[in-house]
N, C-alpha and C. Protein backbone atom coordinates (compact mmCIF):
# COMPACT_ATOMS: atom_id res chain seq x y z
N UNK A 1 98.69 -45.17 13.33
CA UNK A 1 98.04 -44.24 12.41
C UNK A 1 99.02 -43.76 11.33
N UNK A 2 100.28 -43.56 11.45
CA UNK A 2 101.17 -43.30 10.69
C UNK A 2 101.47 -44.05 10.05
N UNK A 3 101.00 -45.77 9.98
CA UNK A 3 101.54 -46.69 9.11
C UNK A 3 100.42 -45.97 8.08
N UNK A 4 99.02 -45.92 8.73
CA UNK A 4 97.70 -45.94 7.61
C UNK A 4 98.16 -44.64 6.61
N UNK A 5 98.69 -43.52 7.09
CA UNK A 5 99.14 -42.65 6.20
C UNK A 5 99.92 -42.49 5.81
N UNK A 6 100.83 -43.37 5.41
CA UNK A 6 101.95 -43.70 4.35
C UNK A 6 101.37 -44.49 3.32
N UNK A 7 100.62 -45.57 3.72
CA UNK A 7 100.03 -46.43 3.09
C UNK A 7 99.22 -45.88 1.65
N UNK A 8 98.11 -44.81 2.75
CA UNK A 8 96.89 -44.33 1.59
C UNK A 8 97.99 -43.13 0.92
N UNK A 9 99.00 -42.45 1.27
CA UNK A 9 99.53 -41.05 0.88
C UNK A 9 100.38 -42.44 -0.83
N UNK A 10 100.66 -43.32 -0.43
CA UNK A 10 101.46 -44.12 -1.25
C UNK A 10 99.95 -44.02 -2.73
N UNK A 11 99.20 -44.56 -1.79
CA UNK A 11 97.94 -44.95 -3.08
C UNK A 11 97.69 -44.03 -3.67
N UNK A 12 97.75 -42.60 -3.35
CA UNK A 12 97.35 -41.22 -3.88
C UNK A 12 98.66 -41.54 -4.74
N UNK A 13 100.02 -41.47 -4.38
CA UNK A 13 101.08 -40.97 -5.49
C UNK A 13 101.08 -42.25 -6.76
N UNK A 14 100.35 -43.54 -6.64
CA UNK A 14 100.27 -44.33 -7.66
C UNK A 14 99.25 -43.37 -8.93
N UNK A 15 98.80 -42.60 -8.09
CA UNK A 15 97.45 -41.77 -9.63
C UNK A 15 98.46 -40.89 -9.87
N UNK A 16 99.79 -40.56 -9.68
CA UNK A 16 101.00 -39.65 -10.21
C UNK A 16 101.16 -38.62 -9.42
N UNK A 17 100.42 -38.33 -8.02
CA UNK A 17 100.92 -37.29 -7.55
C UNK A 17 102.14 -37.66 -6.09
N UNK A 18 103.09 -36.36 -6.01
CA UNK A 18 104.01 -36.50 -5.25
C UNK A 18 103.03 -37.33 -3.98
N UNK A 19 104.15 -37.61 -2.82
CA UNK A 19 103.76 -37.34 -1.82
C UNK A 19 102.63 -36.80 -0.71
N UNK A 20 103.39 -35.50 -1.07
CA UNK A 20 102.55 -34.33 -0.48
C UNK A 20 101.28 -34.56 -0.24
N UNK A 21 100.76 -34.78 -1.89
CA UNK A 21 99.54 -34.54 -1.73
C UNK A 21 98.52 -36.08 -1.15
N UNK A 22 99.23 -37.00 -1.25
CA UNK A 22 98.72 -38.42 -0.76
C UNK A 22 98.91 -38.29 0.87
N UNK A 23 99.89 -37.12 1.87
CA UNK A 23 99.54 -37.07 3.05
C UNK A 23 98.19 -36.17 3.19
N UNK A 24 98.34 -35.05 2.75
CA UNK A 24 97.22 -34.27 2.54
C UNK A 24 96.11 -35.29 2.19
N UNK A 25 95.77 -35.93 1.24
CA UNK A 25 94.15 -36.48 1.27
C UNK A 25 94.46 -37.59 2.41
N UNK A 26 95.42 -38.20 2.85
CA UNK A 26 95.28 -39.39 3.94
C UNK A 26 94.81 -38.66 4.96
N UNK A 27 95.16 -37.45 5.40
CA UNK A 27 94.86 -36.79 6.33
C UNK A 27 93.24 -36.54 6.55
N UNK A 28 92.67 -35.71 5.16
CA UNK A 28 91.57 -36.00 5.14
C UNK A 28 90.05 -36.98 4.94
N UNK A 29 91.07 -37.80 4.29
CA UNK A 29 90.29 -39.20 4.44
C UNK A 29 89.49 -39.73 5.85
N UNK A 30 91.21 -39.60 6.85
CA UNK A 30 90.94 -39.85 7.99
C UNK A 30 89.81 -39.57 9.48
N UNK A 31 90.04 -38.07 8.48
CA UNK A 31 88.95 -37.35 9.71
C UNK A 31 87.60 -37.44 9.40
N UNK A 32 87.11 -37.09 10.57
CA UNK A 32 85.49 -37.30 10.74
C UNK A 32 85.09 -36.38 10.26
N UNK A 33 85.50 -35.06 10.19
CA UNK A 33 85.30 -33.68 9.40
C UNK A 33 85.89 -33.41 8.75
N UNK A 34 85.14 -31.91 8.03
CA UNK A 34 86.08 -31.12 6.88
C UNK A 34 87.23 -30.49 7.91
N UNK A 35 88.52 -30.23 7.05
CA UNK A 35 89.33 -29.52 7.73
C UNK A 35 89.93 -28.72 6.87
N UNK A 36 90.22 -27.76 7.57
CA UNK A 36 90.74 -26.15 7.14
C UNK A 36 92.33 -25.94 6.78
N UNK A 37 92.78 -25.13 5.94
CA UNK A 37 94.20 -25.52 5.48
C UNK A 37 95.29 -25.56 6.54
N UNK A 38 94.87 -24.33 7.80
CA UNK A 38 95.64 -24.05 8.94
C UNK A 38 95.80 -25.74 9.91
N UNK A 39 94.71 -26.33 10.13
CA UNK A 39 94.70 -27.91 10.44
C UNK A 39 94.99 -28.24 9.73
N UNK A 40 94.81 -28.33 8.77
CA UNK A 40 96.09 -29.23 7.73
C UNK A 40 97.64 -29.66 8.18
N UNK A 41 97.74 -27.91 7.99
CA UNK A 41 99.16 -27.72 8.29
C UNK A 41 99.76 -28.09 9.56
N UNK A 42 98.92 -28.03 10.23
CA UNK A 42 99.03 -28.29 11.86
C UNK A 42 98.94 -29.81 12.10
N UNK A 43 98.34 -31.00 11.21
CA UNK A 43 98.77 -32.33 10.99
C UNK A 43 99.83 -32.25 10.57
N UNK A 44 100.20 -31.68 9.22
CA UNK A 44 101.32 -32.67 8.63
C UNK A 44 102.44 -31.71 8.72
N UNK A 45 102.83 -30.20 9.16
CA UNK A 45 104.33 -30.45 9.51
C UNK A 45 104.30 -29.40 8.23
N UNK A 46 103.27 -29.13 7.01
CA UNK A 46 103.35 -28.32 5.66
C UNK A 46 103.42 -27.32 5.77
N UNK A 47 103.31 -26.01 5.22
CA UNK A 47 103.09 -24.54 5.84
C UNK A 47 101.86 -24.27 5.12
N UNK A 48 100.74 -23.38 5.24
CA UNK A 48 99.81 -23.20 4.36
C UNK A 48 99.52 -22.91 3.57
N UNK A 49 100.85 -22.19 2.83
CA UNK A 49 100.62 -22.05 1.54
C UNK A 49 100.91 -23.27 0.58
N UNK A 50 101.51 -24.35 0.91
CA UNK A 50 102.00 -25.51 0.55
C UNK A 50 100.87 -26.59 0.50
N UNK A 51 99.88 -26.73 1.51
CA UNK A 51 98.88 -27.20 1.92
C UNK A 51 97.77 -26.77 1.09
N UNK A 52 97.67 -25.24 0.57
CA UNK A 52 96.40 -24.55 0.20
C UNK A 52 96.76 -24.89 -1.63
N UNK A 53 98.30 -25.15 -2.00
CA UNK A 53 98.54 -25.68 -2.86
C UNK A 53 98.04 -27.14 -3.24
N UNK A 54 98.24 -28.11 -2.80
CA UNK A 54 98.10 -29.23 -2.97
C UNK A 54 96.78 -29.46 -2.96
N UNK A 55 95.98 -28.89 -2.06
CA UNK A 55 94.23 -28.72 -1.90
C UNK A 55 93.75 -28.22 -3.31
N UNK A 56 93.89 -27.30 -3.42
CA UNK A 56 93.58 -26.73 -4.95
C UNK A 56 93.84 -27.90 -6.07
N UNK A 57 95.06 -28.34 -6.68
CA UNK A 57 95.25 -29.83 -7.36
C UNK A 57 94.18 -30.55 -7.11
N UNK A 58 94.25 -31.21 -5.79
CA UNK A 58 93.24 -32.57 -5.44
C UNK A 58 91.99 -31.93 -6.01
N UNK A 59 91.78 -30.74 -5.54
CA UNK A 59 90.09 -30.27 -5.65
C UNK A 59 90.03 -30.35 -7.45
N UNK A 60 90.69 -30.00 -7.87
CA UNK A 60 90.91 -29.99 -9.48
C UNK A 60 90.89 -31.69 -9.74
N UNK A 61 91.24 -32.56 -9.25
CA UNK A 61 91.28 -33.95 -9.50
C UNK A 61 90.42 -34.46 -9.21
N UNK A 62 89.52 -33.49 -8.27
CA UNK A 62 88.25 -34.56 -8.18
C UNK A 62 88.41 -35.45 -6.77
N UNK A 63 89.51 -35.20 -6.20
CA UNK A 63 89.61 -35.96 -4.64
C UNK A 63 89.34 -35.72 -3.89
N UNK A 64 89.18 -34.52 -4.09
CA UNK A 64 88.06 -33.64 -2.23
C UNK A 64 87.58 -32.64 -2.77
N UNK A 65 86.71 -32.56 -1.99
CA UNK A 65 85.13 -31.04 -2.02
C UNK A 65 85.66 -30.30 -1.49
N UNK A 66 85.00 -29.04 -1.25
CA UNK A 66 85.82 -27.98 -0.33
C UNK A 66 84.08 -27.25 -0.12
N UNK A 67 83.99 -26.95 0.65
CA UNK A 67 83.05 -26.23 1.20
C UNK A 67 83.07 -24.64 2.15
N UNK A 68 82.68 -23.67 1.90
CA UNK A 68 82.64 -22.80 2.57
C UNK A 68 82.22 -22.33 4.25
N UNK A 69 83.40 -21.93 5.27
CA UNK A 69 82.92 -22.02 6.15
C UNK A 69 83.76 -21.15 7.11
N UNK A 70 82.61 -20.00 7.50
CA UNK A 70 83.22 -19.00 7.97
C UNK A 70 83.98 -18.44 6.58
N UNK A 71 85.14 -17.64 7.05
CA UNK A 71 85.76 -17.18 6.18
C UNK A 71 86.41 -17.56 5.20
N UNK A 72 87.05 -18.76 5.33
CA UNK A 72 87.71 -19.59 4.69
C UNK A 72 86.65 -20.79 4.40
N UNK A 73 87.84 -21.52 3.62
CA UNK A 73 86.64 -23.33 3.17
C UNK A 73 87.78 -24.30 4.18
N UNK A 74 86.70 -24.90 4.02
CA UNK A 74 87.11 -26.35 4.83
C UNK A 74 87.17 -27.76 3.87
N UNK A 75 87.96 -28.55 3.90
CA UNK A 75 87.75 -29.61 2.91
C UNK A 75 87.62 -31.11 3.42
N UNK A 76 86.98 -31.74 2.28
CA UNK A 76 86.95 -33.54 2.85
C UNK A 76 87.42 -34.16 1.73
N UNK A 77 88.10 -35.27 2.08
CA UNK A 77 87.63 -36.19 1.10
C UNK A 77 86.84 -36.82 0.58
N UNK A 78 87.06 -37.27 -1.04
CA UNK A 78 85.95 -37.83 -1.73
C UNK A 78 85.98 -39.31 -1.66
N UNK A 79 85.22 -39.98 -1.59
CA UNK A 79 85.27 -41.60 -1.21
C UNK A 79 85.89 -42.40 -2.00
N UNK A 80 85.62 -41.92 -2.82
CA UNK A 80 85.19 -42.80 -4.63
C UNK A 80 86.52 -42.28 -5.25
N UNK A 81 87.31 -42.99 -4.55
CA UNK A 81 88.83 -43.00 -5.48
C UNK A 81 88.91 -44.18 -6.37
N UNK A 82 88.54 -45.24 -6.58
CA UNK A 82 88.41 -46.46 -6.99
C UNK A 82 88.62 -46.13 -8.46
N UNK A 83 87.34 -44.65 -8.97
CA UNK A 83 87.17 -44.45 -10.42
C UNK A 83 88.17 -43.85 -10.94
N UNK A 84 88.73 -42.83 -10.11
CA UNK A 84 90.24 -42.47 -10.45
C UNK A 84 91.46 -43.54 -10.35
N UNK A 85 91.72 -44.43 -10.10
CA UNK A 85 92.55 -45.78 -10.74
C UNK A 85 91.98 -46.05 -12.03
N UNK A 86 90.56 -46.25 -12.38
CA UNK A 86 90.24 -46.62 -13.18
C UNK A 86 90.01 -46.02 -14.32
N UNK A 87 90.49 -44.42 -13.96
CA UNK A 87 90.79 -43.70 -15.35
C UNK A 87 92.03 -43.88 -15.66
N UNK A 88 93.21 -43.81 -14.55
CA UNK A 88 94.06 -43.98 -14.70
C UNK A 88 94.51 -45.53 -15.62
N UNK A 89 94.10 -46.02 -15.01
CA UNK A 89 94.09 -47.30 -16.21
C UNK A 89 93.83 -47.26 -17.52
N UNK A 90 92.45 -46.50 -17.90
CA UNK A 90 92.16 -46.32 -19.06
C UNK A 90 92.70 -45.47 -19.65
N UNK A 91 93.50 -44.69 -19.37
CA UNK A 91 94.50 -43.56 -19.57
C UNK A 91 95.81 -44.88 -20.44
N UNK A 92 96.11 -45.19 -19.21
CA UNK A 92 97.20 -46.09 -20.20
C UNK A 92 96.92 -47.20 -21.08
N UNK A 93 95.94 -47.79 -21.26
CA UNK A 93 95.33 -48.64 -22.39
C UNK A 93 95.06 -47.87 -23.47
N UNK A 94 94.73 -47.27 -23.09
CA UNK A 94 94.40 -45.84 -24.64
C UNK A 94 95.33 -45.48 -25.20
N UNK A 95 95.95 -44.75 -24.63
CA UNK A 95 97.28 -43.54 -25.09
C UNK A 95 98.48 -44.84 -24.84
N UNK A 96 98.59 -45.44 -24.08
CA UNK A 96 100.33 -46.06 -24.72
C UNK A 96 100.05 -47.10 -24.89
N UNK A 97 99.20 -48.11 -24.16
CA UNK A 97 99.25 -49.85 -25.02
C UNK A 97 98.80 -49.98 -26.14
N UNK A 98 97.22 -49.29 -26.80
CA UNK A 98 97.20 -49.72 -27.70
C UNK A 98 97.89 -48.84 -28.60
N UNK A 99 98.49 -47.80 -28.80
CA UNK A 99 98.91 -47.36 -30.21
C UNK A 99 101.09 -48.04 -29.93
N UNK A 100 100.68 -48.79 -29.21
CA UNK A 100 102.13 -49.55 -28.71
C UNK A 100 102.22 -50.60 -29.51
N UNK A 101 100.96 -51.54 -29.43
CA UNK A 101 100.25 -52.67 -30.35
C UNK A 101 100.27 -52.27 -31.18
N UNK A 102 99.48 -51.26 -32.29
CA UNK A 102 99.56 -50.76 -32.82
C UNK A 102 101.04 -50.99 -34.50
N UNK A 103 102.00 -50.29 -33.41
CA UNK A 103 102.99 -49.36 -33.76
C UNK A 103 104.28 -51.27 -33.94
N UNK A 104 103.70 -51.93 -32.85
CA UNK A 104 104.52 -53.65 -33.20
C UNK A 104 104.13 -54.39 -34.50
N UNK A 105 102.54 -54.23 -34.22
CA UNK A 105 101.99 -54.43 -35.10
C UNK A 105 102.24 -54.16 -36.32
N UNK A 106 102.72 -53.20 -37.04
CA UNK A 106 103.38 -52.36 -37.86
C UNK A 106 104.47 -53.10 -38.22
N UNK A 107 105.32 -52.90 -36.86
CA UNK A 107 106.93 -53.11 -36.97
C UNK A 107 106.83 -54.93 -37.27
N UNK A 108 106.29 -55.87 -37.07
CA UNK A 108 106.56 -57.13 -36.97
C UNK A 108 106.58 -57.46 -38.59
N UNK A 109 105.26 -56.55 -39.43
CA UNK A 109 104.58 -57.01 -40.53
C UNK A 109 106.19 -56.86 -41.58
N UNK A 110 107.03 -55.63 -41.25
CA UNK A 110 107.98 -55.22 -41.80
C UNK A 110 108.86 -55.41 -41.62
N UNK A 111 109.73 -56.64 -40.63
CA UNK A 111 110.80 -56.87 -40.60
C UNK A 111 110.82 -58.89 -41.60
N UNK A 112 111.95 -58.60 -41.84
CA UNK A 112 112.78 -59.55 -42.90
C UNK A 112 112.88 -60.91 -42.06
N UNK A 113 113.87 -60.82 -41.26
CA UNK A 113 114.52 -61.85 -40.50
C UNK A 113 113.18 -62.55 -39.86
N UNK A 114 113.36 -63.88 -40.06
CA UNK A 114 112.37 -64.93 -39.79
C UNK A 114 112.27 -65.04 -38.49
N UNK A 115 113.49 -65.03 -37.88
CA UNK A 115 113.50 -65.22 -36.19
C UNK A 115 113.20 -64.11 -35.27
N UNK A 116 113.90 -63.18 -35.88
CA UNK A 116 113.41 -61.64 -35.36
C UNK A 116 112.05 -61.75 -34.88
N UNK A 117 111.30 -61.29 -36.64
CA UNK A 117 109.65 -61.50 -36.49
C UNK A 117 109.19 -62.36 -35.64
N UNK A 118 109.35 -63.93 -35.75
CA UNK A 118 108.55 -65.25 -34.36
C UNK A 118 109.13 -64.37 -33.28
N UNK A 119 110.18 -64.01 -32.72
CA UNK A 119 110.26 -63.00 -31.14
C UNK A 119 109.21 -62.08 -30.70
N UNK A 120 109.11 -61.11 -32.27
CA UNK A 120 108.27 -60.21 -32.07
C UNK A 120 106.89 -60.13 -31.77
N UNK A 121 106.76 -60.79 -32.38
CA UNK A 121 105.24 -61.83 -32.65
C UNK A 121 104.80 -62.31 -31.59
N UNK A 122 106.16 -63.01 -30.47
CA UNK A 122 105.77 -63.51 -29.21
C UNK A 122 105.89 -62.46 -28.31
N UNK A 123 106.49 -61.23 -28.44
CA UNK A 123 106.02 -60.35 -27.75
C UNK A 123 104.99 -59.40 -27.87
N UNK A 124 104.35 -59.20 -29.19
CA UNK A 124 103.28 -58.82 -29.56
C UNK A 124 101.89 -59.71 -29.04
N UNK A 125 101.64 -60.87 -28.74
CA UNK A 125 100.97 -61.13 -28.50
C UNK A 125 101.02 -61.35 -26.83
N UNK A 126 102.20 -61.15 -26.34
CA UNK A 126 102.03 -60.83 -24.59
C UNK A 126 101.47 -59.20 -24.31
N UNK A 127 101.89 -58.37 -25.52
CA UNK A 127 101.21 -57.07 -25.37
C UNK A 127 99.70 -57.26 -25.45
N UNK A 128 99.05 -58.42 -26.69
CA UNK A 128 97.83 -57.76 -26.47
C UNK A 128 97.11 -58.77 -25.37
N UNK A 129 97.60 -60.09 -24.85
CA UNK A 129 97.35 -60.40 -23.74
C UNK A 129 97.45 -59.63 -22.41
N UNK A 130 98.10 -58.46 -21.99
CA UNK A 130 97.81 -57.38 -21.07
C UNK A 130 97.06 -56.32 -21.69
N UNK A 131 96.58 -56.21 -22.68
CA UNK A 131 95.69 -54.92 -23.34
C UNK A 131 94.09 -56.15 -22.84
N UNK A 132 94.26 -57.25 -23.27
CA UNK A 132 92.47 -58.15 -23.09
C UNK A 132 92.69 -58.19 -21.67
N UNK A 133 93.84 -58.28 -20.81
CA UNK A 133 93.51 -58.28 -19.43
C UNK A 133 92.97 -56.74 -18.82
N UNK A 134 93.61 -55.94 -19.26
CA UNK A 134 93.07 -54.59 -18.60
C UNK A 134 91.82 -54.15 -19.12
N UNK A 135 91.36 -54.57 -20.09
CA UNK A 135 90.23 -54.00 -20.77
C UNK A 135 89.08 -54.57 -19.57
N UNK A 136 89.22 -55.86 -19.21
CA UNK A 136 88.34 -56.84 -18.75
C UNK A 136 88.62 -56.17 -17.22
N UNK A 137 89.49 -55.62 -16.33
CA UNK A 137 89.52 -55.25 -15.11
C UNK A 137 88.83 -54.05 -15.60
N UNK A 138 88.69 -53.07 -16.45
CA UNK A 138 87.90 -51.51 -16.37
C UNK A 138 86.23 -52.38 -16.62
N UNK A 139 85.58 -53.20 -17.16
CA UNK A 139 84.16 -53.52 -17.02
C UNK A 139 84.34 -54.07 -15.58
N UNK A 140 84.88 -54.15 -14.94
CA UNK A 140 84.58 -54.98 -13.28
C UNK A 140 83.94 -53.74 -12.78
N UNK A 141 82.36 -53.99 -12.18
CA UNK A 141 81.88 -52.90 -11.50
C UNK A 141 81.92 -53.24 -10.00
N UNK A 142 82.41 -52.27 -9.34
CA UNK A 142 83.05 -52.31 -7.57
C UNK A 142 81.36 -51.67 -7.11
């Protein structure tokens, strides 16, 4: 069980968050129920204010619900992480590949040296060969 929650806590920190919070949703992924920050803490070793931290984030990210129960809330995870990679993706096709292209694009039109430019050129067009590949993985519907 501890391999599986390194594994999924790993897949959570690929969308940019520490650790922490990829044991925290592995944790809740795992269970059959919502669980409360005090079980939380009582899995992973966190203290609860550390736990009630990282819950709050995820819940802000969209990775787990939280529901009211008894006095406190209880939380689960959300299934549908798939679409969060896939913002994350579109996050970086947007904001840094293409104004990257862009910005080569620019730079190739304006440099002198003949050999320079054919380099550039061949790396400009491996840029927008990973911009037509990622575009084509965000239409793949899961």
């Amino acid at each position: 069980m501890e391999s599986v929650i390194r594994g999924l806590a790993k897949l959570v920190k690929r969308l940019g968050f520490s650790e922490g919070y990829g044991v925290i949703y592995a944790h809740l992924l795992l269970s059959d129920r919502p669980l409360t920050v005090k079980e939380l803490a009582q899995k992973t070793g966190y203290s609860q204010s550390a736990v009630a931290a990282y819950l709050m984030v995820l819940h802000r990210a969209y990775l787990v619900d939280r529901m009211k129960q008894g006095a406190s809330y209880a939380y689960v995870a959300k299934l549908d992480y798939i679409s969060r990679y896939k913002e994350k993706l579109r996050e970086l096709v947007e904001n840094d590949l293409a104004p990257l292209i862009n910005a080569f694009d620019k730079t190739v039109n304006d440099v002198k040296d003949e050999s320079k430019r054919r380099h550039l050129k061949l790396v400009l067009e491996e840029l927008k060969k990973i911009d037509k590949f990622m575009r084509k993985v965000l239409e793949i519907e899961v």
